[in-house]
C-alpha atoms as a PDB file:
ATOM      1  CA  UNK A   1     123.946  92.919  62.527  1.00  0.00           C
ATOM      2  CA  UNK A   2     120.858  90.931  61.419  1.00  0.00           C
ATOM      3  CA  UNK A   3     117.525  91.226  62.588  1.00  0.00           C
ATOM      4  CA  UNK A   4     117.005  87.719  64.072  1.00  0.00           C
ATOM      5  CA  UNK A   5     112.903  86.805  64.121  1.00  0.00           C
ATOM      6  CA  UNK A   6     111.040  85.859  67.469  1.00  0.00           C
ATOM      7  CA  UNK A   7     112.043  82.042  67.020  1.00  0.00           C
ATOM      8  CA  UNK A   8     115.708  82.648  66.377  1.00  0.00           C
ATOM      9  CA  UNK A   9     115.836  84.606  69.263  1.00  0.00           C
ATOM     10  CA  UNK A  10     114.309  82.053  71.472  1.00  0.00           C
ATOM     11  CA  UNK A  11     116.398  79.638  70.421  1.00  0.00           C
ATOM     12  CA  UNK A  12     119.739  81.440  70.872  1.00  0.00           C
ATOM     13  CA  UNK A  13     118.840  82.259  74.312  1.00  0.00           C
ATOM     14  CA  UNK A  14     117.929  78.391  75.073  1.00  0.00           C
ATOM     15  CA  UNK A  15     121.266  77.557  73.541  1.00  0.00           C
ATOM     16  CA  UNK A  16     122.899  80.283  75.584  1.00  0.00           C
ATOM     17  CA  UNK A  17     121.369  78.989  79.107  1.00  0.00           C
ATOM     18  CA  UNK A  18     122.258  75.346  78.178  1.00  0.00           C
ATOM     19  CA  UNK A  19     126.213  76.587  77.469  1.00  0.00           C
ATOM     20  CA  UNK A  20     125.726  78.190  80.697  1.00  0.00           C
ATOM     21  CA  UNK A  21     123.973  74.919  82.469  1.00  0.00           C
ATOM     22  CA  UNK A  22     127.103  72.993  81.357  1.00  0.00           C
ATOM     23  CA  UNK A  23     130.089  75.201  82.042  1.00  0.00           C
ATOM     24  CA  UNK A  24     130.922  76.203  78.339  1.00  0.00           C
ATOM     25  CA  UNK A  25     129.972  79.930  78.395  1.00  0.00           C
ATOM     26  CA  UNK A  26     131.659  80.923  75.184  1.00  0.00           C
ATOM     27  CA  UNK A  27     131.824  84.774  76.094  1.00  0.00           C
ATOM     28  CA  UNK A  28     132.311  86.113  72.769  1.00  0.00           C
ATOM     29  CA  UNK A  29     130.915  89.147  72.091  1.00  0.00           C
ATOM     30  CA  UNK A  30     132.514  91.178  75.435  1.00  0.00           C
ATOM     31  CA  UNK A  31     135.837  92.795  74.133  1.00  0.00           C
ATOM     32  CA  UNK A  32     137.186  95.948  72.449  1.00  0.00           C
ATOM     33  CA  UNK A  33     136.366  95.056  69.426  1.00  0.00           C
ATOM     34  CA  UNK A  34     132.895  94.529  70.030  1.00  0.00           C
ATOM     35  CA  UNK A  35     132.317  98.133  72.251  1.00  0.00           C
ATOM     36  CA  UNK A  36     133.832  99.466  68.991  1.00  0.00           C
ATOM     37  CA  UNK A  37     131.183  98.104  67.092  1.00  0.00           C
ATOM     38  CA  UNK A  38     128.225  99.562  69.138  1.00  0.00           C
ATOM     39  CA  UNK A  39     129.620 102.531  70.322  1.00  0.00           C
ATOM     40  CA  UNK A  40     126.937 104.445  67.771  1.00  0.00           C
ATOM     41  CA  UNK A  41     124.192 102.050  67.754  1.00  0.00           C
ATOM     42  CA  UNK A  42     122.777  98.624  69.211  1.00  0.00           C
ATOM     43  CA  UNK A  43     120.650  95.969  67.707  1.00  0.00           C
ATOM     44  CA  UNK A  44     119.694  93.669  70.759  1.00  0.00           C
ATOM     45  CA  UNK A  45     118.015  90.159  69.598  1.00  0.00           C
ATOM     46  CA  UNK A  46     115.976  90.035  72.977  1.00  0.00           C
ATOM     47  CA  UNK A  47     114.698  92.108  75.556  1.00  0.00           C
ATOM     48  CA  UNK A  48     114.805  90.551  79.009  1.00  0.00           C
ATOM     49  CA  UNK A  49     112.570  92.221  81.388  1.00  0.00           C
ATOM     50  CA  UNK A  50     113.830  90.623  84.801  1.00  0.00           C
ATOM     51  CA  UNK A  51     114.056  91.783  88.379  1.00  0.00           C
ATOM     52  CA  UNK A  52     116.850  93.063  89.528  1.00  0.00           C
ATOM     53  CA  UNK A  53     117.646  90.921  92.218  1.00  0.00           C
ATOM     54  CA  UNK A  54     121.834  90.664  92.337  1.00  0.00           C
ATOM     55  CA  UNK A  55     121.061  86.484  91.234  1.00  0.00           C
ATOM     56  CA  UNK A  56     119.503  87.250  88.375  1.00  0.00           C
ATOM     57  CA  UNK A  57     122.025  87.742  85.293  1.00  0.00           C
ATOM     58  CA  UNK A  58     120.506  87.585  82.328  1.00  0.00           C
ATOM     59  CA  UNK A  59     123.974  88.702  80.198  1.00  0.00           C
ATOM     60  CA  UNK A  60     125.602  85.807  81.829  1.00  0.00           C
ATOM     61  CA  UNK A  61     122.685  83.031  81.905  1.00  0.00           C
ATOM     62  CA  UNK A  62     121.914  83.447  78.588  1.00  0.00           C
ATOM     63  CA  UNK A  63     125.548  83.471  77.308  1.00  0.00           C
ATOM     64  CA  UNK A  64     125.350  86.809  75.359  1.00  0.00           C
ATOM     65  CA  UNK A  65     127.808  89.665  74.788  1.00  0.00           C
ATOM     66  CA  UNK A  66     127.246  93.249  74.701  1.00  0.00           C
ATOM     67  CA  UNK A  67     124.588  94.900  73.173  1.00  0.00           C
ATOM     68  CA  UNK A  68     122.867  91.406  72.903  1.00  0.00           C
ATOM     69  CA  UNK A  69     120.131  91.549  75.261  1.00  0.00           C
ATOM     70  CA  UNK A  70     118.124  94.736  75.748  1.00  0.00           C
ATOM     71  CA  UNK A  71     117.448  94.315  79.982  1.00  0.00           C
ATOM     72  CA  UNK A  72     114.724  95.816  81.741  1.00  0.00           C
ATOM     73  CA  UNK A  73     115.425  95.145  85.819  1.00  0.00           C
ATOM     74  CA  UNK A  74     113.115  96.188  88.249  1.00  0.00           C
ATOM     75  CA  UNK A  75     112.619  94.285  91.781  1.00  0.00           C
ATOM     76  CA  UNK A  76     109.605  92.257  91.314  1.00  0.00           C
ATOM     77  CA  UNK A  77     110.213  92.096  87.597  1.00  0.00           C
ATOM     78  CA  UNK A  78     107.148  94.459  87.612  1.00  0.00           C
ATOM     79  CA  UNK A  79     105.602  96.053  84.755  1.00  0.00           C
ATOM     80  CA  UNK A  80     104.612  99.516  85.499  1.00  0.00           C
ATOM     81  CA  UNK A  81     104.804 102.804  83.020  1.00  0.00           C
ATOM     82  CA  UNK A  82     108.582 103.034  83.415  1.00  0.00           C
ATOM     83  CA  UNK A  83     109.494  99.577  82.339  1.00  0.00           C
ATOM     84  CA  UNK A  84     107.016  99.363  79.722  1.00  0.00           C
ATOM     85  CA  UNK A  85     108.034 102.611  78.128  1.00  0.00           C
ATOM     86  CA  UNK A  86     111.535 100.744  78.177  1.00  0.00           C
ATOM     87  CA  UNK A  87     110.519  97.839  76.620  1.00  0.00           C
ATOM     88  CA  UNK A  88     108.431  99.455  74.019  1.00  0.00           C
ATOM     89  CA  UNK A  89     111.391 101.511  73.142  1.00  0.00           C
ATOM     90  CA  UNK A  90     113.192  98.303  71.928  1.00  0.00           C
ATOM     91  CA  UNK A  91     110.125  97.308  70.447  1.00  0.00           C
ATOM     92  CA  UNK A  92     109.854 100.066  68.069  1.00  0.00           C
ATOM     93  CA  UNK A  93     113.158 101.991  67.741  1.00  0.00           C
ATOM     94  CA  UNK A  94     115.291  98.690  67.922  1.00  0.00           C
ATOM     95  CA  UNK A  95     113.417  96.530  66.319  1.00  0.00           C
ATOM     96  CA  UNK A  96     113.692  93.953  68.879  1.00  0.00           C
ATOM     97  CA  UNK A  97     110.748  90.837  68.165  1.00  0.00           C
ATOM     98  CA  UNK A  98     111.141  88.631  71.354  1.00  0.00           C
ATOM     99  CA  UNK A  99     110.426  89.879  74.515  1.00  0.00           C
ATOM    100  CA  UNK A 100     110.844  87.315  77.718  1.00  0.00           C
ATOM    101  CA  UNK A 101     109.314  88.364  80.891  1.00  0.00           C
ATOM    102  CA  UNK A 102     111.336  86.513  83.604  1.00  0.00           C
ATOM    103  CA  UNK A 103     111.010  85.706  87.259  1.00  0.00           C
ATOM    104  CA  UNK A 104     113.284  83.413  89.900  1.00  0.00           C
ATOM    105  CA  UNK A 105     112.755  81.469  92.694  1.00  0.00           C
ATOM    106  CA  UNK A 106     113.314  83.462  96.363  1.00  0.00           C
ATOM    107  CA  UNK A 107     112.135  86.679  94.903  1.00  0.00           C
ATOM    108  CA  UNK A 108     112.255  89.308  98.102  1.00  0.00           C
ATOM    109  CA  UNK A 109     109.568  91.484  96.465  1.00  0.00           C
ATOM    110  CA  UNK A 110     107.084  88.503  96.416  1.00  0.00           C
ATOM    111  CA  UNK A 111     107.879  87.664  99.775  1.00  0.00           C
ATOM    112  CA  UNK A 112     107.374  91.806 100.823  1.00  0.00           C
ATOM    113  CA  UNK A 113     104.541  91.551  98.705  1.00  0.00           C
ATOM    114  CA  UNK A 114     102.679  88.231 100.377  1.00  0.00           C
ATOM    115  CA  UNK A 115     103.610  89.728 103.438  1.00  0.00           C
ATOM    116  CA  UNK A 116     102.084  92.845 102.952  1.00  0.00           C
ATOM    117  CA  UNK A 117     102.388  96.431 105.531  1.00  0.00           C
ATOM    118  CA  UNK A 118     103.737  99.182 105.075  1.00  0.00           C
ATOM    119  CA  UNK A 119     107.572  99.428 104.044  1.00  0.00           C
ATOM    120  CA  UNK A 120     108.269 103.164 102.488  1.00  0.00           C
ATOM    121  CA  UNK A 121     105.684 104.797 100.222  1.00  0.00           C
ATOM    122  CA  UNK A 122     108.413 103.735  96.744  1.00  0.00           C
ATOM    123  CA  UNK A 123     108.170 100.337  97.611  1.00  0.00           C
ATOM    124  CA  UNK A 124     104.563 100.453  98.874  1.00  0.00           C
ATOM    125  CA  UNK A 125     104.334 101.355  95.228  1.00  0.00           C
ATOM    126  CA  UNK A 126     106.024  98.889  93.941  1.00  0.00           C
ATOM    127  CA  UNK A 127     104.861  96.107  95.621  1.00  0.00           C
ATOM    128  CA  UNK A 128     100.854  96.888  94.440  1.00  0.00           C
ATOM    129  CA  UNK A 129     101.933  96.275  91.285  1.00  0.00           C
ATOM    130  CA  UNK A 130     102.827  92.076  92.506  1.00  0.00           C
ATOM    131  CA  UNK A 131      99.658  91.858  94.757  1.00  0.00           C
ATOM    132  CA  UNK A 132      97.604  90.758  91.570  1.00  0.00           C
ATOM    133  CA  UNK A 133      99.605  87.799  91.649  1.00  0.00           C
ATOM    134  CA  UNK A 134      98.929  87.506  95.210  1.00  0.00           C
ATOM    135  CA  UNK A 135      95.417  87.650  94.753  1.00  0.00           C
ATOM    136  CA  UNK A 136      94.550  85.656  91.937  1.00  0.00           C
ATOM    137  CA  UNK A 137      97.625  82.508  93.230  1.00  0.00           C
ATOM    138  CA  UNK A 138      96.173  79.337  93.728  1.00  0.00           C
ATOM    139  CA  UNK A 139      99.130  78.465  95.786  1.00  0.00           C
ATOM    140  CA  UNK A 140     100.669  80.867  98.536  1.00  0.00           C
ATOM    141  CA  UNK A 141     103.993  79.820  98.286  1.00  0.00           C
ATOM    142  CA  UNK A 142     106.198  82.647  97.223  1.00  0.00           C
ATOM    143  CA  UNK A 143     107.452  80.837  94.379  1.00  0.00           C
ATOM    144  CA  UNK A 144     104.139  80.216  92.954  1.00  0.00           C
ATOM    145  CA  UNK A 145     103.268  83.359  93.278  1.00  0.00           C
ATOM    146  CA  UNK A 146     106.440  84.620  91.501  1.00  0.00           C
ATOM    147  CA  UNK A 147     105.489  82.426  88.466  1.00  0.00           C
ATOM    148  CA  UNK A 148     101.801  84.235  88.540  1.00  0.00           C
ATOM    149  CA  UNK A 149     103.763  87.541  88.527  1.00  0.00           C
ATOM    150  CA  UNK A 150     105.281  86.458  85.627  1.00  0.00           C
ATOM    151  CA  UNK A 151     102.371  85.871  83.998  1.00  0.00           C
ATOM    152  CA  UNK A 152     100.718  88.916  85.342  1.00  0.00           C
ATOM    153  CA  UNK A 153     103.380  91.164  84.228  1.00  0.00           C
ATOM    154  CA  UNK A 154     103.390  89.664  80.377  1.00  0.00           C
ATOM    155  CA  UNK A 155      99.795  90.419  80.303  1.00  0.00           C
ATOM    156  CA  UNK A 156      99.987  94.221  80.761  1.00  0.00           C
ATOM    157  CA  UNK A 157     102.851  94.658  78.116  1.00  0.00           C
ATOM    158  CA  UNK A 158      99.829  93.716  75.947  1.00  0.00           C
ATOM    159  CA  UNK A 159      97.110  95.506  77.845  1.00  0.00           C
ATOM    160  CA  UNK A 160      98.212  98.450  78.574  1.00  0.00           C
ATOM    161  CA  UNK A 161     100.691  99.215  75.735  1.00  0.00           C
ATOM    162  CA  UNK A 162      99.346  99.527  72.148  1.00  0.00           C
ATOM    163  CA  UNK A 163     102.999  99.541  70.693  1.00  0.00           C
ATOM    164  CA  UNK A 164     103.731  95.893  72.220  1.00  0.00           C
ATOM    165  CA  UNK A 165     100.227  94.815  71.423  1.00  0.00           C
ATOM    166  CA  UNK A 166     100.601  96.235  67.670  1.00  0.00           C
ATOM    167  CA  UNK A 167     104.297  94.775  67.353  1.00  0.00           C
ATOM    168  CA  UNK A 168     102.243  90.995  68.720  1.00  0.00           C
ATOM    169  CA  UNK A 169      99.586  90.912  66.589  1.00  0.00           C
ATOM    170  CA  UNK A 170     100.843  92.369  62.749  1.00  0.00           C
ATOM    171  CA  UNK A 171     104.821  92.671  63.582  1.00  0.00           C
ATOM    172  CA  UNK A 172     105.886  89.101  64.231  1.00  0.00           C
ATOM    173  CA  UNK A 173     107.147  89.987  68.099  1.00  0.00           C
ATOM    174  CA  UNK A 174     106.543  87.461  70.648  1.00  0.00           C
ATOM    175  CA  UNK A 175     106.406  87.566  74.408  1.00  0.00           C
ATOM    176  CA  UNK A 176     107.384  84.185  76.743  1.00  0.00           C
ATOM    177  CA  UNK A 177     107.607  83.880  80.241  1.00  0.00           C
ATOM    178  CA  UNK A 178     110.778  82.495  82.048  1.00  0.00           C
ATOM    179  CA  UNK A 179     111.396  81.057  85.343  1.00  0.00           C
ATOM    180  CA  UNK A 180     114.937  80.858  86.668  1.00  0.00           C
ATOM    181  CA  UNK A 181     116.740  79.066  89.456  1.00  0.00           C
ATOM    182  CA  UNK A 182     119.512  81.096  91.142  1.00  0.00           C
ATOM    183  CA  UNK A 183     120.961  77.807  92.545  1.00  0.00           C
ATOM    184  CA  UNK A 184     121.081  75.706  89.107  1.00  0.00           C
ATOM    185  CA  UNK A 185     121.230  77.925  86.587  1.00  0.00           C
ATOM    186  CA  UNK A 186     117.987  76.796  84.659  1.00  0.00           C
ATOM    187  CA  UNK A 187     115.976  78.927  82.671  1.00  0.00           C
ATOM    188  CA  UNK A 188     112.826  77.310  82.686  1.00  0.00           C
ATOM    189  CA  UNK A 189     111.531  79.167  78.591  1.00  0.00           C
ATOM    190  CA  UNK A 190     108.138  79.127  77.780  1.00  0.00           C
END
């Protein structure tokens, strides 16, 4: 399987969510033949790092098979140690040059998050890693916030990891942000 370059790989995931969009998911990539083929190894074009909310399907949205999309899920679409460490992974073992950072509208760990209190000590955890977005929102409705997570969350892949940075500045990766709507389908890619 070819490498495919940040740009290719952007564009084959806005194809992907306009097949979707439009009812003509063209599936290919999920059968036999195809576990055969990665059964020893996998060459993802993309990794999506996405929350994990049940809505939120980035295999399906995006029109991909298996072994397509390298998927980081984590409520909040958060990036702490763990799912950094994942995405640098694909970064540098996989070979992987896009990276898309996406959040959705009605995300329950913003709304935990604006809310604020004291849930369980995990989530507690969790949920300090969204109030940035909280803080620095100009608008307090969830969904703005959500987008500012987004944009939160891209910004330490490059601050606090040096592969990702390294891989951004001499490698040719590329990070975006994404916003998607559960109840149309869109993939808002920027």
């Amino acid at each position: 399987m070819e490498r495919l370059t940040a740009e290719e790989a952007y564009e084959r995931l806005r194809a992907g969510n306009e097949r979707f969009l439009n009812d003509a998911l063209e599936g290919a990539g999920r059968d036999e033949a195809r576990r055969r083929l990665l059964a020893q190894s996998q060459h993802p074009f993309a990794v999506i790092h996405c929350c994990a909310d049940s809505r939120v399907a980035p295999e399906i949205a995006f029109d991909t098979g298996i072994g397509e999309l390298f998927v980081v899920r984590v409520a909040g679409n958060v990036a702490n140690r763990s799912t950094i460490a994942s995405i640098e992974y694909a970064v540098a073992n996989l070979g992987t040059r896009l990276i898309v950072v996406m959040g959705h509208d009605n995300c329950g760990a913003v709304a935990a998050a604006i809310a604020g209190g004291e849930i369980s000590p995990s989530l507690d955890y969790l949920l300090e890693y969204i109030q940035p977005a909280v803080r620095s929102s100009d608008d307090p409705d969830p969904d703005a916030v959500a987008r500012r997570n987004v944009q939160v969350s891209a910004e330490r892949l490059v601050t606090e990891s040096d592969i990702i940075r390294e891989a951004v500045a001499n490698d040719g990766a590329r990070i975006v942000t994404a916003f998607y709507h559960p109840a149309t389908g869109q993939i808002e890619l920027v």
